[in-house]
PDB file of N, CA and C in Angstrom:
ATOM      1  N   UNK A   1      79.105  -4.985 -89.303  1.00  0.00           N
ATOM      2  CA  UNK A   1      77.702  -4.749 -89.039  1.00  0.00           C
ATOM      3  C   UNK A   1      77.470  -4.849 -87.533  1.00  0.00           C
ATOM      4  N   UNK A   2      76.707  -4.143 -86.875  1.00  0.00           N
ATOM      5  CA  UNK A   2      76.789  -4.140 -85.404  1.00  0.00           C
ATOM      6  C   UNK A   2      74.846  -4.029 -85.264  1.00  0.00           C
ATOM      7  N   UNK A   3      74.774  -5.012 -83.849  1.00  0.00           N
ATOM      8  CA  UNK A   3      73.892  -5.332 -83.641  1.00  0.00           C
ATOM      9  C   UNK A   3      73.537  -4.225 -82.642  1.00  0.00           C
ATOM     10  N   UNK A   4      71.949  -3.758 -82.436  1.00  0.00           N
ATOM     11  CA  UNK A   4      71.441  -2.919 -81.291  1.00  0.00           C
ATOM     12  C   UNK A   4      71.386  -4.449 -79.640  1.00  0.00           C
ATOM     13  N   UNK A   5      71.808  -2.990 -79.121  1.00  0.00           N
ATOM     14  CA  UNK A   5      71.663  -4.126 -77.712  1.00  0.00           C
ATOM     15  C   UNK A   5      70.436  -4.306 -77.497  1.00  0.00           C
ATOM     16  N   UNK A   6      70.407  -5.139 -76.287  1.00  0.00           N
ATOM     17  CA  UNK A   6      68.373  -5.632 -75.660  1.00  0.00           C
ATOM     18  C   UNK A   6      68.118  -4.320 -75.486  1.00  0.00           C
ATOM     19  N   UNK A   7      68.790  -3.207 -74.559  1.00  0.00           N
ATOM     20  CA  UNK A   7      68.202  -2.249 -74.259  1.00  0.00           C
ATOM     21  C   UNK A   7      67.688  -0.967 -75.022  1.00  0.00           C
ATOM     22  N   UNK A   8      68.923  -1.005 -76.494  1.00  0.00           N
ATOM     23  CA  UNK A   8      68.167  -0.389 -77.453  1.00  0.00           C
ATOM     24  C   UNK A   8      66.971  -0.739 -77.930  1.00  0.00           C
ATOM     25  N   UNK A   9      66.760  -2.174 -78.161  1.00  0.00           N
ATOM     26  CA  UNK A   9      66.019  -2.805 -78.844  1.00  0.00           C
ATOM     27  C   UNK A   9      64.469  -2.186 -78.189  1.00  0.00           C
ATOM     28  N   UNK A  10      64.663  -2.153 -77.045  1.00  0.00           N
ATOM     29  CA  UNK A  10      63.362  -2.183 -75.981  1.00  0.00           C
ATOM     30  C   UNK A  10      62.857  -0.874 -76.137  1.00  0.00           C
ATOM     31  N   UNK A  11      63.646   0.305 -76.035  1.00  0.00           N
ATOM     32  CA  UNK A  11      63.401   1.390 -76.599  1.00  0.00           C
ATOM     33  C   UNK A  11      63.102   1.541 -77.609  1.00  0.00           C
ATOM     34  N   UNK A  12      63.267   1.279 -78.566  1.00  0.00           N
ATOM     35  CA  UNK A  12      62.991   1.359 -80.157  1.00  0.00           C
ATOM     36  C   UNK A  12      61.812   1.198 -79.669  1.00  0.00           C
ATOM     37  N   UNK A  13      61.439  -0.670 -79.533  1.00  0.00           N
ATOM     38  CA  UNK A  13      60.012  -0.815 -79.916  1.00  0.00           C
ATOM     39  C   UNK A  13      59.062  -0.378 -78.914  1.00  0.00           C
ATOM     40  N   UNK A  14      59.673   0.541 -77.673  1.00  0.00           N
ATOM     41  CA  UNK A  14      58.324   0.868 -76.949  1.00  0.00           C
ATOM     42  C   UNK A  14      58.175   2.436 -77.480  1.00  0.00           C
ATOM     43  N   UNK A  15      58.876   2.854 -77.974  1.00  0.00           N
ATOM     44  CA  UNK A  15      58.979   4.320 -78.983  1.00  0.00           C
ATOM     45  C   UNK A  15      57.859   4.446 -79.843  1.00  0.00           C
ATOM     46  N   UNK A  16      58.104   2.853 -80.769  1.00  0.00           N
ATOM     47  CA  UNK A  16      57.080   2.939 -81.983  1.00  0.00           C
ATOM     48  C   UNK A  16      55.780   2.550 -81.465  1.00  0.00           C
ATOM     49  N   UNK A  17      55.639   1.472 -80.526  1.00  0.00           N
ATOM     50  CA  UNK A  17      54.350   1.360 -79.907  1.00  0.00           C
ATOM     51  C   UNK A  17      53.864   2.441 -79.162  1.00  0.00           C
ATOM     52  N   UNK A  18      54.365   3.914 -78.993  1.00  0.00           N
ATOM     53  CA  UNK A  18      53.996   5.333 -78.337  1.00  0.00           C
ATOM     54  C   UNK A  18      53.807   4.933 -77.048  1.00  0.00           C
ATOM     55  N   UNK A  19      54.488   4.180 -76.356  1.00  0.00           N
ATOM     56  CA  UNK A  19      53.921   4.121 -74.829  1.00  0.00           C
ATOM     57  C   UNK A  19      55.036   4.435 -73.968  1.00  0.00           C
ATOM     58  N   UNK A  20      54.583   4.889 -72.812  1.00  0.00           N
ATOM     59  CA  UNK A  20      55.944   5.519 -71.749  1.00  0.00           C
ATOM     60  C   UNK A  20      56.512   4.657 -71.138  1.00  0.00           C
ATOM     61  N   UNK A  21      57.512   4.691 -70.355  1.00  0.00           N
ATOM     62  CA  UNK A  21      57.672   3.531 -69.462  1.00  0.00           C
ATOM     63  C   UNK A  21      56.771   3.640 -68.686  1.00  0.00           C
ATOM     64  N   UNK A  22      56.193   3.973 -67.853  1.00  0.00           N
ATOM     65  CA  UNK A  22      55.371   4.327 -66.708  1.00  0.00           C
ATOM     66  C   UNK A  22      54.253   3.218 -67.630  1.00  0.00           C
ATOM     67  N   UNK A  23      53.819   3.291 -68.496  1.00  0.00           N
ATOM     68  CA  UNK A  23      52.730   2.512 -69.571  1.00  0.00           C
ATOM     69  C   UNK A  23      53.055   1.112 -69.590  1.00  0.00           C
ATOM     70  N   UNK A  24      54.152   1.160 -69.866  1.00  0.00           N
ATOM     71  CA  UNK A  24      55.233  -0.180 -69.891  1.00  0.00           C
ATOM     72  C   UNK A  24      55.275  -1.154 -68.323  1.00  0.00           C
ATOM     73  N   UNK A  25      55.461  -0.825 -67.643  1.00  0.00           N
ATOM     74  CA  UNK A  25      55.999  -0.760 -66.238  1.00  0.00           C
ATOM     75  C   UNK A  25      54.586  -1.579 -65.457  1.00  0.00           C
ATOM     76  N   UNK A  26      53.563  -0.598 -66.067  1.00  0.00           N
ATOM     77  CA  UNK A  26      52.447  -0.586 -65.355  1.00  0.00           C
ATOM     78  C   UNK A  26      51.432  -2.101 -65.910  1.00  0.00           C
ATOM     79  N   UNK A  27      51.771  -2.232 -67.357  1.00  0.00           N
ATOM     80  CA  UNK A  27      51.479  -3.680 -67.856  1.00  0.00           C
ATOM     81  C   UNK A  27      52.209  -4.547 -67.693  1.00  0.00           C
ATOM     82  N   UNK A  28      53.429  -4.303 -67.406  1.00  0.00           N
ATOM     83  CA  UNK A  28      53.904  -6.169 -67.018  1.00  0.00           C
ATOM     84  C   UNK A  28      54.094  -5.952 -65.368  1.00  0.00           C
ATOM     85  N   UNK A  29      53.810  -5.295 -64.761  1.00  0.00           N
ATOM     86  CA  UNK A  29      53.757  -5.777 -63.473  1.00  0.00           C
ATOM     87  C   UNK A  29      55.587  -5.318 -63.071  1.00  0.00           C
ATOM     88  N   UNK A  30      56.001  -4.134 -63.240  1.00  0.00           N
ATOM     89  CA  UNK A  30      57.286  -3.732 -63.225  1.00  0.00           C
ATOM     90  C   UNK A  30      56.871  -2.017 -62.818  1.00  0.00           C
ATOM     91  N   UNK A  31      58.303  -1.830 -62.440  1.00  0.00           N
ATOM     92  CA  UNK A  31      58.505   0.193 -61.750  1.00  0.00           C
ATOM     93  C   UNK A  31      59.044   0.754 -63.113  1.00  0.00           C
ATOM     94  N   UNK A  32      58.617   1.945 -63.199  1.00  0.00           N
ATOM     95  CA  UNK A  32      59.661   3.043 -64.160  1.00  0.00           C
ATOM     96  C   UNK A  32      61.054   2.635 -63.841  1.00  0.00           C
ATOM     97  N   UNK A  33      61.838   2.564 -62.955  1.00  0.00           N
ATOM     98  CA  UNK A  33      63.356   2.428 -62.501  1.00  0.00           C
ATOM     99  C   UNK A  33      63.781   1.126 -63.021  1.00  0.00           C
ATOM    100  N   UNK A  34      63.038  -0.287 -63.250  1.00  0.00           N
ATOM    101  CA  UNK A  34      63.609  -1.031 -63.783  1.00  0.00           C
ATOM    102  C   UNK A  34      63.355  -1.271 -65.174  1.00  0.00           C
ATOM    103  N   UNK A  35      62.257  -0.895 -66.287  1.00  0.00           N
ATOM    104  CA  UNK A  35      62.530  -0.343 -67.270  1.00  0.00           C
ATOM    105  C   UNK A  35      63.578   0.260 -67.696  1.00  0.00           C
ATOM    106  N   UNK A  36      63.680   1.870 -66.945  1.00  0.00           N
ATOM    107  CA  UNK A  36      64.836   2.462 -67.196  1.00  0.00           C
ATOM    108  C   UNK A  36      66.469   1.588 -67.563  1.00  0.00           C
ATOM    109  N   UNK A  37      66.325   0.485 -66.611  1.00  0.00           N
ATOM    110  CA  UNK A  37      67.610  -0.122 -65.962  1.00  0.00           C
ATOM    111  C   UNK A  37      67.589  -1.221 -66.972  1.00  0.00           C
ATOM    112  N   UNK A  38      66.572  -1.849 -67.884  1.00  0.00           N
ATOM    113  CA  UNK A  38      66.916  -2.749 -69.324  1.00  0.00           C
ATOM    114  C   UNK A  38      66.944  -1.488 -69.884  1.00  0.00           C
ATOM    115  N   UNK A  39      66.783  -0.335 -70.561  1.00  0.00           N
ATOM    116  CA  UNK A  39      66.677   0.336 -71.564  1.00  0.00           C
ATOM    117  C   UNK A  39      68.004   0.667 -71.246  1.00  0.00           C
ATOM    118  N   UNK A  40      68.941   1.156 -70.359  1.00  0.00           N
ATOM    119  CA  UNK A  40      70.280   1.507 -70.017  1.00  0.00           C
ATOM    120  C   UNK A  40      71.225  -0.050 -70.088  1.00  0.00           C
ATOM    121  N   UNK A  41      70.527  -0.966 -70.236  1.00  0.00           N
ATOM    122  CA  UNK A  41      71.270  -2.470 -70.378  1.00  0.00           C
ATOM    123  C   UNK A  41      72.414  -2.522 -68.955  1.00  0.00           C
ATOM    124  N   UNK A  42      71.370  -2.082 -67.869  1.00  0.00           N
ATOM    125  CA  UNK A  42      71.933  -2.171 -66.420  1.00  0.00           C
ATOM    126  C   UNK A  42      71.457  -3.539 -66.081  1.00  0.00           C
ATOM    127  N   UNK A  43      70.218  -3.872 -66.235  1.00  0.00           N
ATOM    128  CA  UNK A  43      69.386  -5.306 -66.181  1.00  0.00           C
ATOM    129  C   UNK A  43      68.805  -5.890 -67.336  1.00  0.00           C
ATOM    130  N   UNK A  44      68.769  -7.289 -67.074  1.00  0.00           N
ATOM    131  CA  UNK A  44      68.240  -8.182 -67.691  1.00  0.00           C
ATOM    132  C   UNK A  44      66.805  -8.802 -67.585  1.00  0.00           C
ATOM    133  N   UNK A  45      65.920  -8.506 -68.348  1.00  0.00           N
ATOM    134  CA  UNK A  45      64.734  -9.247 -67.779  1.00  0.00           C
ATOM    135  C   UNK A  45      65.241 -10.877 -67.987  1.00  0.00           C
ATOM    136  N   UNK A  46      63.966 -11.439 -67.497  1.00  0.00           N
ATOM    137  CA  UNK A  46      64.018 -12.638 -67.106  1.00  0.00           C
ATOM    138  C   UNK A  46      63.025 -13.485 -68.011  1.00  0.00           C
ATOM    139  N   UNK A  47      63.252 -14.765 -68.479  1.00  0.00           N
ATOM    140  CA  UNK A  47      62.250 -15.149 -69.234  1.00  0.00           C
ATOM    141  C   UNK A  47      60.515 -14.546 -69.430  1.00  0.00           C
ATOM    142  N   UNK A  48      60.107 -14.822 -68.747  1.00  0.00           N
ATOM    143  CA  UNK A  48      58.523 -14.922 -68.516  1.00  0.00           C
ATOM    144  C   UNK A  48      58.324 -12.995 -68.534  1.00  0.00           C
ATOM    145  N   UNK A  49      59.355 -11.887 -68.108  1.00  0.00           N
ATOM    146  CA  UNK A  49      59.145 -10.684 -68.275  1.00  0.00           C
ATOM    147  C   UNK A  49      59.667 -10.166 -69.791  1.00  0.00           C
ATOM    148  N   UNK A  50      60.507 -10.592 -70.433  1.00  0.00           N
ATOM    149  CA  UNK A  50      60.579 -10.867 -71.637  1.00  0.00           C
ATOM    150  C   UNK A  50      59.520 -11.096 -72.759  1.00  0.00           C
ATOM    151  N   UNK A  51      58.654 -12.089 -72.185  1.00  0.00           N
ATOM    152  CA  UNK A  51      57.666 -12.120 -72.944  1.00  0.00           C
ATOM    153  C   UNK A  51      56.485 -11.784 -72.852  1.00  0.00           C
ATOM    154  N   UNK A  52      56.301 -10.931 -71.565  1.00  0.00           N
ATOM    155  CA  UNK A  52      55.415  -9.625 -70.968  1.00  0.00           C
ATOM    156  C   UNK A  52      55.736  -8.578 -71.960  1.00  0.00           C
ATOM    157  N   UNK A  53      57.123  -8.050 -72.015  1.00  0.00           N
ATOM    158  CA  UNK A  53      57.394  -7.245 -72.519  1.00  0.00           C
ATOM    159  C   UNK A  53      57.335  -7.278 -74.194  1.00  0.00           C
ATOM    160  N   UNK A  54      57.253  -8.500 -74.450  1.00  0.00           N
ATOM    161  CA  UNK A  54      57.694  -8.561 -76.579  1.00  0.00           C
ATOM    162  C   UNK A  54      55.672  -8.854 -76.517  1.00  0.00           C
ATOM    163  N   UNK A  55      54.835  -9.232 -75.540  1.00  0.00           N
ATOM    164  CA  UNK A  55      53.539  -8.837 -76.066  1.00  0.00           C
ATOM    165  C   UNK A  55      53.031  -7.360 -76.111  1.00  0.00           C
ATOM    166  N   UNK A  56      53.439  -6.707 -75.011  1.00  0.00           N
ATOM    167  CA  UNK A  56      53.107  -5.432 -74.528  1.00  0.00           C
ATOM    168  C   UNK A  56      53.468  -4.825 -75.666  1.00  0.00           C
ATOM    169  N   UNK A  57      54.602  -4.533 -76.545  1.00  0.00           N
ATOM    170  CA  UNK A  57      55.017  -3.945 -77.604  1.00  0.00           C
ATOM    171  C   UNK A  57      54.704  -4.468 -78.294  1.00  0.00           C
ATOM    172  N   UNK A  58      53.834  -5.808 -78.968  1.00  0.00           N
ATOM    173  CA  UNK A  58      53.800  -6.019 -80.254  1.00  0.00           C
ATOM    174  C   UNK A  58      54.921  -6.463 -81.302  1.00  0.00           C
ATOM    175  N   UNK A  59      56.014  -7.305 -80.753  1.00  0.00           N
ATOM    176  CA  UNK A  59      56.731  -7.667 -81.285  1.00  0.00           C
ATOM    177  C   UNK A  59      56.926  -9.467 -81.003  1.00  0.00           C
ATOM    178  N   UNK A  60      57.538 -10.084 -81.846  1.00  0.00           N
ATOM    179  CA  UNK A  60      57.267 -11.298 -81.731  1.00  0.00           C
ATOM    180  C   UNK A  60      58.817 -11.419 -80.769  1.00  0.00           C
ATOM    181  N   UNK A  61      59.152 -12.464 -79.472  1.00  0.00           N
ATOM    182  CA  UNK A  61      59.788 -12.732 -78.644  1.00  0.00           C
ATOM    183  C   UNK A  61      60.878 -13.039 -79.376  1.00  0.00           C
ATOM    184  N   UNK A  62      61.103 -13.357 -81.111  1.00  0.00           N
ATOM    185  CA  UNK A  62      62.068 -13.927 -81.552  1.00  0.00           C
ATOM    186  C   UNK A  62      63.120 -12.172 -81.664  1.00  0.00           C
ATOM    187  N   UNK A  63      62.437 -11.511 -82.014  1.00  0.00           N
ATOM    188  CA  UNK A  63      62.692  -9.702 -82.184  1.00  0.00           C
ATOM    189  C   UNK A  63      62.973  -9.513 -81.177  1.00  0.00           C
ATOM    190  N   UNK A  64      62.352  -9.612 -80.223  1.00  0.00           N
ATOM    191  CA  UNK A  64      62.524  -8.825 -79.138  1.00  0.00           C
ATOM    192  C   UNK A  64      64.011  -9.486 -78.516  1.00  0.00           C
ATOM    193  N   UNK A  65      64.571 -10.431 -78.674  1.00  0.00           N
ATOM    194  CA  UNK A  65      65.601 -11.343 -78.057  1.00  0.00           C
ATOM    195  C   UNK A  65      66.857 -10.950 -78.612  1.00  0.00           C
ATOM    196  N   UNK A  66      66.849 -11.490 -80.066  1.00  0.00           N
ATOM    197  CA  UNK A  66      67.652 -11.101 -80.932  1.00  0.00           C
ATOM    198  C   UNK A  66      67.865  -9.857 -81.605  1.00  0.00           C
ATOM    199  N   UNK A  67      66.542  -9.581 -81.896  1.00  0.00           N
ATOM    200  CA  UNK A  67      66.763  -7.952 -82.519  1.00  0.00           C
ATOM    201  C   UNK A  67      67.290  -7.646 -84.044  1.00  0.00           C
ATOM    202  N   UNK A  68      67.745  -7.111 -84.604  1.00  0.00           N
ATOM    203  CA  UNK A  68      68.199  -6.895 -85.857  1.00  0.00           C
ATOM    204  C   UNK A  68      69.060  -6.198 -86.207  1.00  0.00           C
ATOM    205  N   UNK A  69      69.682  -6.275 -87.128  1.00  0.00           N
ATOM    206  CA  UNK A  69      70.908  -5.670 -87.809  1.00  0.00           C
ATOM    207  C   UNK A  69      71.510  -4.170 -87.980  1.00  0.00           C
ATOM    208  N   UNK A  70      71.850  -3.623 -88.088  1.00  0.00           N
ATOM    209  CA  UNK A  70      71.916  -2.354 -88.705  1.00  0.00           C
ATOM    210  C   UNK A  70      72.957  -1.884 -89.147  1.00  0.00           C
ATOM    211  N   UNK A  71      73.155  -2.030 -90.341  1.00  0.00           N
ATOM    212  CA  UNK A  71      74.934  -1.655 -91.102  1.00  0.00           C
ATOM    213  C   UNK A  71      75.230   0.026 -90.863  1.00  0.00           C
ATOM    214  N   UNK A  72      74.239   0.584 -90.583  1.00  0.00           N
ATOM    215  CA  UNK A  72      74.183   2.047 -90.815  1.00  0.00           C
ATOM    216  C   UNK A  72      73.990   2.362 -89.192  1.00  0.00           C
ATOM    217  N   UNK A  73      74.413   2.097 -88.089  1.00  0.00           N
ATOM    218  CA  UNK A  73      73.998   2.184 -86.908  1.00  0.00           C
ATOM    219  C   UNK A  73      74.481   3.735 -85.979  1.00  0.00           C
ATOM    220  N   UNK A  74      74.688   4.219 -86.698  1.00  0.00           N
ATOM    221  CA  UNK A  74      75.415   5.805 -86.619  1.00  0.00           C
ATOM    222  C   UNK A  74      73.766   6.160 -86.666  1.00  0.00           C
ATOM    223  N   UNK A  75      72.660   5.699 -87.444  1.00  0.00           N
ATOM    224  CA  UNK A  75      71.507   6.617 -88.354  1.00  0.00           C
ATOM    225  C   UNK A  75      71.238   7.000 -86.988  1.00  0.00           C
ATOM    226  N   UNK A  76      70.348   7.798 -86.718  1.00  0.00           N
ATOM    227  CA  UNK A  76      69.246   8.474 -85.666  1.00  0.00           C
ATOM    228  C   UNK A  76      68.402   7.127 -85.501  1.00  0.00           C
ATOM    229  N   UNK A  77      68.134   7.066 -84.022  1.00  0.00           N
ATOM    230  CA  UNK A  77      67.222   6.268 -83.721  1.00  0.00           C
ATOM    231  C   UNK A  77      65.899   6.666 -83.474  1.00  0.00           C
ATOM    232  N   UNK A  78      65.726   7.797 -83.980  1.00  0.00           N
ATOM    233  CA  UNK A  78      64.432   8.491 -84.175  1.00  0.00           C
ATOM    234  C   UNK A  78      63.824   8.126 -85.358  1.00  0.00           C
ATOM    235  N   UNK A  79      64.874   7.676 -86.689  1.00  0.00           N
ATOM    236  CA  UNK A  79      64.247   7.229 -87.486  1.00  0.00           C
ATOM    237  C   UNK A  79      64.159   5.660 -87.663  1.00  0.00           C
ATOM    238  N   UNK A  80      64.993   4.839 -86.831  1.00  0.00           N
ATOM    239  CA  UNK A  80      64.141   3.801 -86.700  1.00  0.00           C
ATOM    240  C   UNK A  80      63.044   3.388 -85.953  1.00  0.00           C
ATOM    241  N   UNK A  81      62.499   4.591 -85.046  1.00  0.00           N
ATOM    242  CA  UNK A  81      61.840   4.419 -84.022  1.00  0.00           C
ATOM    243  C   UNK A  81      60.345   4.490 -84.956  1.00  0.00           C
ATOM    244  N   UNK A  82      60.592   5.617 -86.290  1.00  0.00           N
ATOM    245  CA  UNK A  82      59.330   5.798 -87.271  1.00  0.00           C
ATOM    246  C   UNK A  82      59.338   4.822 -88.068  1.00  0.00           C
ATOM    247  N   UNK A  83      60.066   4.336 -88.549  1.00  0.00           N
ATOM    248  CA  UNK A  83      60.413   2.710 -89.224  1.00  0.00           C
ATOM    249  C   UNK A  83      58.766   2.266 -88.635  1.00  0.00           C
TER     250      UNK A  83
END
């Protein structure tokens, strides 16, 4: 079973919350380029942007950290993004 990384994770849930990075970026006090750079799992946010980011999306910080499972991780992430 293989886990999605932070940077999938971040994508997913800013997918399903319909917001851009630029949207993203612009509420926690961050650039499009370092978005980009957790969604590519180039960077790491940092506590306190972490939990900028798991309010901004609507996900609880325990999700947003850890994330969840996926036995089927081949599927399209388009359809977990509609999930």
């Amino acid at each position: 079973m293989e886990v999605f990384t932070l940077g999938e994770r971040l994508m997913i849930y800013r997918k399903r919350a319909k917001l851009t990075k630029k949207e993203v970026a612009r509420r926690i006090g961050a650039t499009v380029p370092c978005i980009t750079r957790y969604e590519n799992d180039e960077a790491y946010p940092d506590e306190e942007t972490m939990m900028n980011l798991a309010c901004v999306l609507g996900v609880s910080i325990n999700k947003m950290s850890f994330g969840f499972n996926d036995p089927a991780k081949d599927r399209k992430m388009e359809v977990l993004i509609k999930e």
